[in-house]
PDB file of N, CA and C in Angstrom:
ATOM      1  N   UNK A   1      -2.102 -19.413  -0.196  1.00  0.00           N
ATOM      2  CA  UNK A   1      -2.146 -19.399  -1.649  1.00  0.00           C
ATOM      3  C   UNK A   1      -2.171 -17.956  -2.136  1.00  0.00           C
ATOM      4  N   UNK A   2      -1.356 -17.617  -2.654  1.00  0.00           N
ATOM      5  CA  UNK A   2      -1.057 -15.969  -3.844  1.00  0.00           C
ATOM      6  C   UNK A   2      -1.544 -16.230  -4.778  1.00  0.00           C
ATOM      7  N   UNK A   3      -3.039 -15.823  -4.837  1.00  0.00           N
ATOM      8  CA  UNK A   3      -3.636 -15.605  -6.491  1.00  0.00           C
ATOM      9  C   UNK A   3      -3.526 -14.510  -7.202  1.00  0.00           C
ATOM     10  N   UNK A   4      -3.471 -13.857  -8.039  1.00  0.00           N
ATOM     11  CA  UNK A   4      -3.491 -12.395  -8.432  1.00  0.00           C
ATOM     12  C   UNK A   4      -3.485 -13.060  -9.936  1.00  0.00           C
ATOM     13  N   UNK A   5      -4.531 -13.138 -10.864  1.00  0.00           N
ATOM     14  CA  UNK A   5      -4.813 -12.950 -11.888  1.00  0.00           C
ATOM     15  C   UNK A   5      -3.805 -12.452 -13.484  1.00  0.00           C
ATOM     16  N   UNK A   6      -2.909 -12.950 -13.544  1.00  0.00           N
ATOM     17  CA  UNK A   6      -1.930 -11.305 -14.394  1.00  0.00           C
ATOM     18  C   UNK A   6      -3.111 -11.047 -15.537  1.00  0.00           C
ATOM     19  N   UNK A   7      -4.173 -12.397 -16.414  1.00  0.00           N
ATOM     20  CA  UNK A   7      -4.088 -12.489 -17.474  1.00  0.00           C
ATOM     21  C   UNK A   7      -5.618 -11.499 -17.795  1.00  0.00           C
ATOM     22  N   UNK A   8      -6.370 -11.493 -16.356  1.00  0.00           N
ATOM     23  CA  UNK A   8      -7.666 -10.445 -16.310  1.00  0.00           C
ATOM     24  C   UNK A   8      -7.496  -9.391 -16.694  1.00  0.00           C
ATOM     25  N   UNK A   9      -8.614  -9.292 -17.658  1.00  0.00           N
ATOM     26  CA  UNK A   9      -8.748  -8.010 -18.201  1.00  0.00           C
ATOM     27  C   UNK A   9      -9.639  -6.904 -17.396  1.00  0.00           C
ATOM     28  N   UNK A  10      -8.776  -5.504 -17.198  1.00  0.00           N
ATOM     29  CA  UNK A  10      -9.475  -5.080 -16.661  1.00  0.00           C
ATOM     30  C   UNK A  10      -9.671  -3.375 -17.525  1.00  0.00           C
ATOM     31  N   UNK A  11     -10.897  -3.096 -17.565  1.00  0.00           N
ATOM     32  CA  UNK A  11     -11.092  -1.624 -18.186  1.00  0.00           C
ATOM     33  C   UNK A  11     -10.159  -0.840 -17.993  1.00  0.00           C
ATOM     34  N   UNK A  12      -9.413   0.112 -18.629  1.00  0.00           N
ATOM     35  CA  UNK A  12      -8.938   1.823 -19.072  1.00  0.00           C
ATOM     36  C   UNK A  12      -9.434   2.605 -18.744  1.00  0.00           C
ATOM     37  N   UNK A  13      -9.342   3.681 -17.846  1.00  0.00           N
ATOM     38  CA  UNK A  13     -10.107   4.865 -17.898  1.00  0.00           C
ATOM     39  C   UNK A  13      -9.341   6.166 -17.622  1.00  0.00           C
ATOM     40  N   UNK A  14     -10.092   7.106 -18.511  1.00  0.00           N
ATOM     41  CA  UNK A  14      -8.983   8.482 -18.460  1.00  0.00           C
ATOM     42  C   UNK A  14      -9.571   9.321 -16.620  1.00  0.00           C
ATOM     43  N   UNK A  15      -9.396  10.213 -16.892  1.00  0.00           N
ATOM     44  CA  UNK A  15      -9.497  11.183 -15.602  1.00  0.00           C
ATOM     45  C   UNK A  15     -10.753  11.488 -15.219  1.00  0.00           C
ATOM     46  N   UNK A  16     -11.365  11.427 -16.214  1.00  0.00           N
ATOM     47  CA  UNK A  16     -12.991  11.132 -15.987  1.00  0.00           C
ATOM     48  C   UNK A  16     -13.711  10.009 -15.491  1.00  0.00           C
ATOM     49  N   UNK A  17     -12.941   8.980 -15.933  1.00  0.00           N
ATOM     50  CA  UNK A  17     -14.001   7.671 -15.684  1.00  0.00           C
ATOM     51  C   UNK A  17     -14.114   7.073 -17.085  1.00  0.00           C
ATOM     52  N   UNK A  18     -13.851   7.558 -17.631  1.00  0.00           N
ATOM     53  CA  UNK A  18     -14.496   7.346 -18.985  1.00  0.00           C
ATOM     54  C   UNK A  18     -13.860   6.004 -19.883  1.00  0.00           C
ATOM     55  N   UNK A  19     -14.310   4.887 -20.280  1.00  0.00           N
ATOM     56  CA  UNK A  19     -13.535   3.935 -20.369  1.00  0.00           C
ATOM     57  C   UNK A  19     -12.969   3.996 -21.459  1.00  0.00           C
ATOM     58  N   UNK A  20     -11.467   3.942 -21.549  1.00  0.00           N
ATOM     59  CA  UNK A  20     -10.859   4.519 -22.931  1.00  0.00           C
ATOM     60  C   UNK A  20     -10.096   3.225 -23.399  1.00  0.00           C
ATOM     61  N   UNK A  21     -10.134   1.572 -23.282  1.00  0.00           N
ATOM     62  CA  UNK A  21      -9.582   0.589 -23.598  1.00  0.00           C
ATOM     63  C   UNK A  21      -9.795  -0.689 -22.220  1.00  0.00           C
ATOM     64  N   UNK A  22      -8.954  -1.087 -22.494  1.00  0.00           N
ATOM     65  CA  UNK A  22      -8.608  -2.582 -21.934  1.00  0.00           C
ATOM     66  C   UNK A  22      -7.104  -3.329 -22.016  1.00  0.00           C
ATOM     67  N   UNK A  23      -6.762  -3.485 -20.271  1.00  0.00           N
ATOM     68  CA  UNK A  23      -5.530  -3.972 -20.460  1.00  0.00           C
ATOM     69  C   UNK A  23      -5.680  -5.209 -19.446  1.00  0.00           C
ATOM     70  N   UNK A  24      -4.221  -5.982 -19.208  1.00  0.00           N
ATOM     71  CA  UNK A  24      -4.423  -7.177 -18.720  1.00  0.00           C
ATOM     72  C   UNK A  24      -4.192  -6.799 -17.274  1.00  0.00           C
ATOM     73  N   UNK A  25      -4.554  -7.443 -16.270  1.00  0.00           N
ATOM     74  CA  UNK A  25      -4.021  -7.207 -14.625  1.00  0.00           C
ATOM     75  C   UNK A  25      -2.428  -7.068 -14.753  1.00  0.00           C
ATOM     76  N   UNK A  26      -1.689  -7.883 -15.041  1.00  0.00           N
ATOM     77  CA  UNK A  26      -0.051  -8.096 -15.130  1.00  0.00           C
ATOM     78  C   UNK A  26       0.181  -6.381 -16.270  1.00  0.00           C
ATOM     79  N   UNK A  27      -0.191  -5.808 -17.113  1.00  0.00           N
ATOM     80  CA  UNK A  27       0.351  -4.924 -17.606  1.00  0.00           C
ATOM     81  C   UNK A  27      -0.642  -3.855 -16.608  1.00  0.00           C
ATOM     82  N   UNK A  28      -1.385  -3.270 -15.797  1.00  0.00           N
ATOM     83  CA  UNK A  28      -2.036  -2.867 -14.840  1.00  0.00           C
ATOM     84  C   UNK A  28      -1.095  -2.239 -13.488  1.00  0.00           C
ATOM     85  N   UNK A  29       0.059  -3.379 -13.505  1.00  0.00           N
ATOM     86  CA  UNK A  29       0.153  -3.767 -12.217  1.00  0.00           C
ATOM     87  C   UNK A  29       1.612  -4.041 -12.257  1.00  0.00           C
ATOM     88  N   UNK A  30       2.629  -3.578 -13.315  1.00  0.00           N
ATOM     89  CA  UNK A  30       3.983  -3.593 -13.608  1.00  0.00           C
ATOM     90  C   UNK A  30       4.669  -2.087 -13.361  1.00  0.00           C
ATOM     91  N   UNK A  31       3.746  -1.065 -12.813  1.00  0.00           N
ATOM     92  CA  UNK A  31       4.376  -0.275 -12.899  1.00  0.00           C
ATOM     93  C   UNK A  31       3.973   0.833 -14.199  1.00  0.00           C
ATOM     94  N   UNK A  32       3.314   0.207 -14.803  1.00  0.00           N
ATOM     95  CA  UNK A  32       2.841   1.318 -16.297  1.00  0.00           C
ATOM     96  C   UNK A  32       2.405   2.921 -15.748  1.00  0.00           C
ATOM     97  N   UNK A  33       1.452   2.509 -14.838  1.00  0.00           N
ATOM     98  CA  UNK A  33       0.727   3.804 -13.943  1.00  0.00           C
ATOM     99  C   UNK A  33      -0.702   3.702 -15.046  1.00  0.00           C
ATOM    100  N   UNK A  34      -0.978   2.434 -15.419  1.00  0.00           N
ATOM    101  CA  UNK A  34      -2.334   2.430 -16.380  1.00  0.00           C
ATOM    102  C   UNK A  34      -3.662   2.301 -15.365  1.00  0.00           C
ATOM    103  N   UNK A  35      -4.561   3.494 -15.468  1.00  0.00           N
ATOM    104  CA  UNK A  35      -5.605   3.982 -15.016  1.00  0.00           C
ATOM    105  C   UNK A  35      -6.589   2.951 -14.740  1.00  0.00           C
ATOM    106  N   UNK A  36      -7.498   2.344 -13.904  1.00  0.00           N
ATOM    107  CA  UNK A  36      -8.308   1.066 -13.952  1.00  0.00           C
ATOM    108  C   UNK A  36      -9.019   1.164 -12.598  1.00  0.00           C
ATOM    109  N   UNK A  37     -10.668   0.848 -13.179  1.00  0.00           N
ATOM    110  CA  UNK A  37     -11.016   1.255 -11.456  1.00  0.00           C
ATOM    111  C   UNK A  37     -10.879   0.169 -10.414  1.00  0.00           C
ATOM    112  N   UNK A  38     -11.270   1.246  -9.364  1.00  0.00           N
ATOM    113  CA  UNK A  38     -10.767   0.240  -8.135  1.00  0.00           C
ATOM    114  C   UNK A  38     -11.422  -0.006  -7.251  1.00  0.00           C
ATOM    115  N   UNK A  39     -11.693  -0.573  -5.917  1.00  0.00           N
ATOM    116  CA  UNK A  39     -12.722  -0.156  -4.951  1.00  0.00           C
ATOM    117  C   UNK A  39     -12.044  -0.635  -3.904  1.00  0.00           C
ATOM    118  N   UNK A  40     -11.784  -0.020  -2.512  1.00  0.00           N
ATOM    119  CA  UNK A  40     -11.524  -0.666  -1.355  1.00  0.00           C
ATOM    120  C   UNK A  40     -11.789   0.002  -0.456  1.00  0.00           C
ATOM    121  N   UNK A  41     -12.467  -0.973   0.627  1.00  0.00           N
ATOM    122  CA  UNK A  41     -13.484  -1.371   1.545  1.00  0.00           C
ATOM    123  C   UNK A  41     -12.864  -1.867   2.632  1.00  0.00           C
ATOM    124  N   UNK A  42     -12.568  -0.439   4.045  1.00  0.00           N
ATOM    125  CA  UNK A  42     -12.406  -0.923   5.001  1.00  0.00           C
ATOM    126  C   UNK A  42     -13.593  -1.343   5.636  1.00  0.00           C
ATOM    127  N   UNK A  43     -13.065  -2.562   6.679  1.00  0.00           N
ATOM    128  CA  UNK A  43     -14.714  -2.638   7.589  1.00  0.00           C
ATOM    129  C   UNK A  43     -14.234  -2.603   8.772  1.00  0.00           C
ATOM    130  N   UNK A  44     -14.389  -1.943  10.152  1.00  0.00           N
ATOM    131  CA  UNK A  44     -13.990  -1.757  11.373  1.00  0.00           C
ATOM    132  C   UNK A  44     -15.258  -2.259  12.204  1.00  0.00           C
ATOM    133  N   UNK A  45     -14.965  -2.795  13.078  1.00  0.00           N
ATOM    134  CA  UNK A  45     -16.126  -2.998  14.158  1.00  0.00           C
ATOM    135  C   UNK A  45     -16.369  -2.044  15.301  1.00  0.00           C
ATOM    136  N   UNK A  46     -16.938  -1.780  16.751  1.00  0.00           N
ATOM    137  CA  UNK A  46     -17.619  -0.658  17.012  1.00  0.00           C
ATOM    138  C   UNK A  46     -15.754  -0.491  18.083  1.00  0.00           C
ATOM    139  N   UNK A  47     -14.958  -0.974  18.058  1.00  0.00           N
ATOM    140  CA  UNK A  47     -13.696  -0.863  18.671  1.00  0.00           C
ATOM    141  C   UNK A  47     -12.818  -0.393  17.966  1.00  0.00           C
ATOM    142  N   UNK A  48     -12.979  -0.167  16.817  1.00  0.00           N
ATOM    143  CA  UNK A  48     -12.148   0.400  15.595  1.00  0.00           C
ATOM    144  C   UNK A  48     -11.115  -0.681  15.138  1.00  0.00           C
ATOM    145  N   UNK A  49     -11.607  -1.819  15.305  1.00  0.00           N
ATOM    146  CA  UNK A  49     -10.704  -2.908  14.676  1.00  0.00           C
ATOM    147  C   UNK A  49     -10.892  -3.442  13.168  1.00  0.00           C
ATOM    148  N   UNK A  50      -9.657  -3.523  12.403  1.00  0.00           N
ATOM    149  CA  UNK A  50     -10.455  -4.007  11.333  1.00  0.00           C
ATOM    150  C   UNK A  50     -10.228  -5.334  10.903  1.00  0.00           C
ATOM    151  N   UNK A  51     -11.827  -5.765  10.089  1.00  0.00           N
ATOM    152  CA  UNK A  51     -12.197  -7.081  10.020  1.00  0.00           C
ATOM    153  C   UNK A  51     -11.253  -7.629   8.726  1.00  0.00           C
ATOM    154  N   UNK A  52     -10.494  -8.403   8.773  1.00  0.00           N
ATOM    155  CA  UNK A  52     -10.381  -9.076   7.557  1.00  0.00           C
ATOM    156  C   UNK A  52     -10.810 -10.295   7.156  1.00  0.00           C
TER     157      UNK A  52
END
C-alpha cells in the first residue's frame, strides 16, 4: 500500500527555522523546493545493517 498524504498540512520555514506559513504535502512535494521540516532516522544494528 503507497500512502503519502498530498492533502497534510505541513509548516513553512525560512532558513532559520522560523515558521513563515503552511502548505499542503502534494504542493511540498511537486517540486516547488518549499522549505518544511523534516527528520530522518537511520537505525543500524551492531553489524552495520539497517533496520527497516
Amino acid at each position: 500500500m503507497n500512502y503519502d498524504n498530498e492533502k497534510e498540512m505541513l509548516p513553512l520555514v525560512d532558513e532559520q527555522g522560523n515558521i513563515i506559513g503552511a502548505a499542503s504535502r502534494g504542493e511540498c512535494h511537486n517540486g516547488s523546493k518549499k522549505t518544511h521540516p523534516v527528520v530522518h532516522l537511520h537505525v543500524f544494528n551492531s553489524r552495520g545493517e539497517l533496520y527497516l
